[in-house]
C-alpha atoms as a PDB file:
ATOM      1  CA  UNK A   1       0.000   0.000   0.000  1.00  0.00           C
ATOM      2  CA  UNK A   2       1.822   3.223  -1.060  1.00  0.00           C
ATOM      3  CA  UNK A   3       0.304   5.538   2.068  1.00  0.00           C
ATOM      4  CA  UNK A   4       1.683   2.672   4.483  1.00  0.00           C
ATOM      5  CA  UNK A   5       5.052   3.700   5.879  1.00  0.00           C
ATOM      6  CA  UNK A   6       8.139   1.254   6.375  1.00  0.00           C
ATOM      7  CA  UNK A   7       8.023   2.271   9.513  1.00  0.00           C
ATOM      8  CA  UNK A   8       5.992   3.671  12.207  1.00  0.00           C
ATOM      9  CA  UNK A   9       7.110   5.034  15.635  1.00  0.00           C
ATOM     10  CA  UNK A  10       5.796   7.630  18.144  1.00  0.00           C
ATOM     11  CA  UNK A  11       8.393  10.016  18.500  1.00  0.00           C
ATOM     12  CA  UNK A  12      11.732  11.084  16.343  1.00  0.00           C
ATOM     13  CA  UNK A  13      14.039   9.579  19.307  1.00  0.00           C
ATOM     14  CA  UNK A  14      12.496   5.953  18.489  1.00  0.00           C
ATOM     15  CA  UNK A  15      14.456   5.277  15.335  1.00  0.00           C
ATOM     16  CA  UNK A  16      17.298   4.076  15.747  1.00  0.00           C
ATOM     17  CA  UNK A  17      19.471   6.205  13.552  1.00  0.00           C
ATOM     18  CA  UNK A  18      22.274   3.441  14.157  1.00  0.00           C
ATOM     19  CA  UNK A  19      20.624   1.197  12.001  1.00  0.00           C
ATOM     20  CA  UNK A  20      19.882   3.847   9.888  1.00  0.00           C
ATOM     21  CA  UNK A  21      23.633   4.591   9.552  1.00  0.00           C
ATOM     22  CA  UNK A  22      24.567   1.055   8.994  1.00  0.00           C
ATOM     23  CA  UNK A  23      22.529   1.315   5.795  1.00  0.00           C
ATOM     24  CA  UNK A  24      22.698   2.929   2.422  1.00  0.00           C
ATOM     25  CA  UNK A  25      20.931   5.252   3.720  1.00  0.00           C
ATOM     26  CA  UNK A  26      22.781   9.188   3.388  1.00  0.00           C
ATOM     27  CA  UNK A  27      19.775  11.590   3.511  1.00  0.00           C
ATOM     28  CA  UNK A  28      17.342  12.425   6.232  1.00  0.00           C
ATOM     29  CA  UNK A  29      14.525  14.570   5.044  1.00  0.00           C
ATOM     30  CA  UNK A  30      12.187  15.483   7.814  1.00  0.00           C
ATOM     31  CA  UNK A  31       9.361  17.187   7.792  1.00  0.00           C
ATOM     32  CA  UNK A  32       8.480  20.708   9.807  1.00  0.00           C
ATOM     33  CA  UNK A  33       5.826  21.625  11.863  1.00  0.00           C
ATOM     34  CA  UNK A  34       4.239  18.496  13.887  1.00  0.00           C
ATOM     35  CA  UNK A  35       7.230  16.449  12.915  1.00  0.00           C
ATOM     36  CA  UNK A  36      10.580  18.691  14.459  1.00  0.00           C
ATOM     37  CA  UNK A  37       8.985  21.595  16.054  1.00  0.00           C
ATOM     38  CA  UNK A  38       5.239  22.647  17.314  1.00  0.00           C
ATOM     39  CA  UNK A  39       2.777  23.534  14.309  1.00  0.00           C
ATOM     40  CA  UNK A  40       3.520  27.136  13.060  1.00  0.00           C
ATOM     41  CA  UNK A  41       5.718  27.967  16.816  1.00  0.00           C
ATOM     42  CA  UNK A  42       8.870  28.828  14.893  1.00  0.00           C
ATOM     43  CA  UNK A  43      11.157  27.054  17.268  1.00  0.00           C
ATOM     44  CA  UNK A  44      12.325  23.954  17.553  1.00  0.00           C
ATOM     45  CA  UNK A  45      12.342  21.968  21.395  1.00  0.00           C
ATOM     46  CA  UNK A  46      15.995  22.304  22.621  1.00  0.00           C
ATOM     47  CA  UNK A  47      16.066  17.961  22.258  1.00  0.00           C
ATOM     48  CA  UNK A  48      14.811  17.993  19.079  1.00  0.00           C
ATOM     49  CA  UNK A  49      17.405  20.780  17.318  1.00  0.00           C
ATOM     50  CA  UNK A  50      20.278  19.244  19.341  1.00  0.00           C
ATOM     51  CA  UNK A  51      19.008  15.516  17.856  1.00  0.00           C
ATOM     52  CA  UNK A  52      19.159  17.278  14.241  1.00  0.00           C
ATOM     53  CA  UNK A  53      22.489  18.489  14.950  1.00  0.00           C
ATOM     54  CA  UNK A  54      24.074  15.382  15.888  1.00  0.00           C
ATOM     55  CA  UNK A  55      22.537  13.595  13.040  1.00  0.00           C
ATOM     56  CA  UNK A  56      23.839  16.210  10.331  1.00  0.00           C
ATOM     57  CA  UNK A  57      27.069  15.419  11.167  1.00  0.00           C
ATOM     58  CA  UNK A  58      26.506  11.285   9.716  1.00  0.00           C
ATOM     59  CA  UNK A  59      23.958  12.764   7.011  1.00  0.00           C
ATOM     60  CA  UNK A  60      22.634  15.084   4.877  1.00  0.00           C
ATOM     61  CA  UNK A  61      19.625  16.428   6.413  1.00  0.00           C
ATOM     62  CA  UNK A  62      17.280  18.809   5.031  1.00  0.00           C
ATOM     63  CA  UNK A  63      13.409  20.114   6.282  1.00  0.00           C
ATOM     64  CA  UNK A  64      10.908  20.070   3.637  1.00  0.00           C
ATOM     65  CA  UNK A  65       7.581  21.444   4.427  1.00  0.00           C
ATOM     66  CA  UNK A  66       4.501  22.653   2.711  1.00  0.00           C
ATOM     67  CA  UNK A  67       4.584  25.937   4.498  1.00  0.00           C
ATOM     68  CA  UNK A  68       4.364  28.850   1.794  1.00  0.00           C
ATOM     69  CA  UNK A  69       5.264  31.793   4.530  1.00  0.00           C
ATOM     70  CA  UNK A  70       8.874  33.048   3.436  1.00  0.00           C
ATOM     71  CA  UNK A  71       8.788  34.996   6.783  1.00  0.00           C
ATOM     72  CA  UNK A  72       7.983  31.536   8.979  1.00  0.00           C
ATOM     73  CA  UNK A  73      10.691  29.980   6.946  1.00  0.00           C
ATOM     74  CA  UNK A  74      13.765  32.360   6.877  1.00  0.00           C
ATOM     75  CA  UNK A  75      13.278  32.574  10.561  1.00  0.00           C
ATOM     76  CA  UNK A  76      13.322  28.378  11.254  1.00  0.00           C
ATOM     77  CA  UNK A  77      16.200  28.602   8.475  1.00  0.00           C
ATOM     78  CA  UNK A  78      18.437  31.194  10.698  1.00  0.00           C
ATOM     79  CA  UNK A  79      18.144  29.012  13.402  1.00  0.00           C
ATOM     80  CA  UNK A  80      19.585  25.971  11.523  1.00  0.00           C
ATOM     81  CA  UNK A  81      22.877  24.595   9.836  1.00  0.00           C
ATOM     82  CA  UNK A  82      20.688  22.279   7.414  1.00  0.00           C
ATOM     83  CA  UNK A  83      18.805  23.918   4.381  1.00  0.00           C
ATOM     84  CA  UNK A  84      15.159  24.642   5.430  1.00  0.00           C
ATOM     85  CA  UNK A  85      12.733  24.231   2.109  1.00  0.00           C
ATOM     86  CA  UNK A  86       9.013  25.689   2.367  1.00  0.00           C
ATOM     87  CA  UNK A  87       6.523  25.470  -0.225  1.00  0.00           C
ATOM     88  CA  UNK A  88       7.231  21.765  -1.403  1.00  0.00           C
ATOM     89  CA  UNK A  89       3.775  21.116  -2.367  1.00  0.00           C
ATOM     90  CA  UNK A  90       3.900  17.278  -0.731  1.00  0.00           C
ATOM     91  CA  UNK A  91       2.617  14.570  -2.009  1.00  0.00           C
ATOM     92  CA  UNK A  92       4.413  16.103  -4.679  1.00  0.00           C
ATOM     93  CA  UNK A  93       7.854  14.441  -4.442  1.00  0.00           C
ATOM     94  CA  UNK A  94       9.735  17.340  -6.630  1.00  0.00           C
ATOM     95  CA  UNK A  95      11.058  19.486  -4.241  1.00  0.00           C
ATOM     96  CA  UNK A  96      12.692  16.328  -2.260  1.00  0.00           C
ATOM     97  CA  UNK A  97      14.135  15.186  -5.687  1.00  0.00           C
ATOM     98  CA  UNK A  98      15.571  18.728  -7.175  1.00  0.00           C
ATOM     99  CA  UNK A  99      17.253  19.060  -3.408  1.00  0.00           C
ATOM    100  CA  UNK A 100      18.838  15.249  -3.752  1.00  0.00           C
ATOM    101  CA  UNK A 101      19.735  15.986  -7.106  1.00  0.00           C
ATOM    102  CA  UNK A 102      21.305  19.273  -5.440  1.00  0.00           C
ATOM    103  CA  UNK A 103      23.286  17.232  -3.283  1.00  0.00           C
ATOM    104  CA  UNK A 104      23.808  14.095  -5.424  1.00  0.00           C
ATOM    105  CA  UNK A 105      22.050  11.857  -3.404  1.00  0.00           C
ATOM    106  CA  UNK A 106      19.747   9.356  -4.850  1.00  0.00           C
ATOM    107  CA  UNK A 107      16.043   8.670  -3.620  1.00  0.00           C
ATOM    108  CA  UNK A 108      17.359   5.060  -2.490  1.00  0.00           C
ATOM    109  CA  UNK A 109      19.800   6.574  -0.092  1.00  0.00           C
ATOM    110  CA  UNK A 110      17.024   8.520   1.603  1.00  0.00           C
ATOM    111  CA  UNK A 111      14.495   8.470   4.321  1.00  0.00           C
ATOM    112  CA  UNK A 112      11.677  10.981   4.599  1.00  0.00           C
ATOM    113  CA  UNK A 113      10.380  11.530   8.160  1.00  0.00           C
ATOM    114  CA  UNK A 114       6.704  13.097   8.828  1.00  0.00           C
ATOM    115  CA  UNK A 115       3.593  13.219  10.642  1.00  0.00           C
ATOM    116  CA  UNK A 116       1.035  12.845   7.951  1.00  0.00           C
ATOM    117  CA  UNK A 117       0.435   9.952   5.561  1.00  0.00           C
ATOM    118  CA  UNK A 118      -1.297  12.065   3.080  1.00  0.00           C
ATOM    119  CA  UNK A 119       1.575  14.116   2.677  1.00  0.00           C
ATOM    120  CA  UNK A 120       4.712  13.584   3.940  1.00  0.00           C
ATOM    121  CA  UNK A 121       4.930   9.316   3.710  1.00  0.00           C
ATOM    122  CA  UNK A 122       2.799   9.903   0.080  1.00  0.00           C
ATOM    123  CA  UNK A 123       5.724  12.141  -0.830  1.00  0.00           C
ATOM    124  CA  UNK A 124       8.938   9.933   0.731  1.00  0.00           C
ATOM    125  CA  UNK A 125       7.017   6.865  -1.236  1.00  0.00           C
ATOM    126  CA  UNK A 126       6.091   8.437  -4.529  1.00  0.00           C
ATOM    127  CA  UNK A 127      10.226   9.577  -4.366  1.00  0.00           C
ATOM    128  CA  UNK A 128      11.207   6.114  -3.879  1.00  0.00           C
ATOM    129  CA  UNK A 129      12.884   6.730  -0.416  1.00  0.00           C
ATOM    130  CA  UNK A 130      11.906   4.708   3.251  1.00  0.00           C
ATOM    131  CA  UNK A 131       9.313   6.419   4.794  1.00  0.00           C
ATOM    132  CA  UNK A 132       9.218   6.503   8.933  1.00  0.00           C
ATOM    133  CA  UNK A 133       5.695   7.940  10.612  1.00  0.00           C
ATOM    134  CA  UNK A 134       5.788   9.487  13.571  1.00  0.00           C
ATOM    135  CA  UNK A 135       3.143  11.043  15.875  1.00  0.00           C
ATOM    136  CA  UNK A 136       2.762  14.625  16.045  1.00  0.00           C
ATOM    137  CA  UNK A 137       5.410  16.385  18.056  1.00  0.00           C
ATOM    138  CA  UNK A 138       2.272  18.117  20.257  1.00  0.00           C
ATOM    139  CA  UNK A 139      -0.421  15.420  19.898  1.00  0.00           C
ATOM    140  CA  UNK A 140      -1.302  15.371  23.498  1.00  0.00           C
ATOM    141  CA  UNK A 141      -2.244  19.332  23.161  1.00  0.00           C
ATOM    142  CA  UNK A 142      -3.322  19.395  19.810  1.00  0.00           C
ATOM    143  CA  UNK A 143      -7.367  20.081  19.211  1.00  0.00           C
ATOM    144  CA  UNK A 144      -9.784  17.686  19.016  1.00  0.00           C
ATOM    145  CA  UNK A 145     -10.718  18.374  15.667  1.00  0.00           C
ATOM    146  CA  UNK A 146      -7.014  18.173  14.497  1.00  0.00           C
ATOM    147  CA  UNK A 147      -6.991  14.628  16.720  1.00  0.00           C
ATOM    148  CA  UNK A 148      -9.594  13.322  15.199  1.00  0.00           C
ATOM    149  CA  UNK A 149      -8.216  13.839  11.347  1.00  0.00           C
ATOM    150  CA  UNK A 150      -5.383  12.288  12.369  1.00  0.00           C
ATOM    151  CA  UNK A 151      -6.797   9.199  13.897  1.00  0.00           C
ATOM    152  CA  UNK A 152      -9.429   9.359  10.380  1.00  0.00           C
ATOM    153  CA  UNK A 153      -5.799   9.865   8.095  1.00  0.00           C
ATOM    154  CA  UNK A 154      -4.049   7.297  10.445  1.00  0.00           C
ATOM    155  CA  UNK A 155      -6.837   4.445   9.216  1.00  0.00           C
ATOM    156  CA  UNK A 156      -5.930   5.010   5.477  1.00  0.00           C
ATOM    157  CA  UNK A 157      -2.246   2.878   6.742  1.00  0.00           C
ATOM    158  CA  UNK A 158      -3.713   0.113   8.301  1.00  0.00           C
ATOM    159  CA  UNK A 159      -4.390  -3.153   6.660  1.00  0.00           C
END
């Protein structure tokens, strides 16, 4: 089933990345807000940032997100070392493929990380890179209405 990720955890700090590393694996793409920082907060959780660090030092990392407010994105962009890429139109996988091209990195050697299956694991599959689910980053605070999509999207991945 193409929405169905390879792999589904709860937070970013369940994948092992060791594993990950011990693969052909060269490019992280994550997504942005739910996935590495609050929905629309500009600021990534001190954990989170310092986990992105670490992990840019073993791979190429890069945030992709659908977020079309040049503003919102400069300002996540000046607080990172990794390119920051709004407007990426997901499931649309071109954005994640002009940036691998960019970086001569082939979808095979990638893994796209994300909160939504519509989007983000649509995207990572329709690239041809591993896909990894997580839960939102604030799904315990999050709305009820925005809970309840999820659960509703979250049903479109199981068998």
């Amino acid at each position: 089933m193409i929405l169905k990720p390879d792999y589904n955890v709860v937070s970013l700090f369940d994948i092992d990345y060791n594993e990950i590393g011990q693969s052909e694996i060269k490019a992280i793409l994550f997504d942005l807000d739910s996935t590495v920082m609050p929905s629309k907060s500009g600021k990534y959780p001190e954990h989170v940032l310092s986990l992105l660090e670490s992990l840019s030092k073993s791979f190429t990392i890069a945030i992709i997100s659908n977020n079309k407010n040049k503003e919102y994105i400069a300002k996540v962009q000046s607080m990172s070392d990794f390119p920051v890429i709004g407007h990426a139109n997901k499931p649309s996988p071109k954005v994640m493929r002009e940036f691998l091209e960019l970086v001569e990195l082939t979808p095979q050697q990638t893994v796209v990380i994300g909160d939504r299956p519509l989007t983000d694991i649509l995207a990572g599959k329709l690239l041809g890179a591993k896909t990894i689910l997580v839960d939102s980053i604030t799904k315990d605070t999050e709305n009820k209405l925005t809970r309840f999509v999820r659960k509703l999207e979250r049903l479109t991945i199981r068998k």
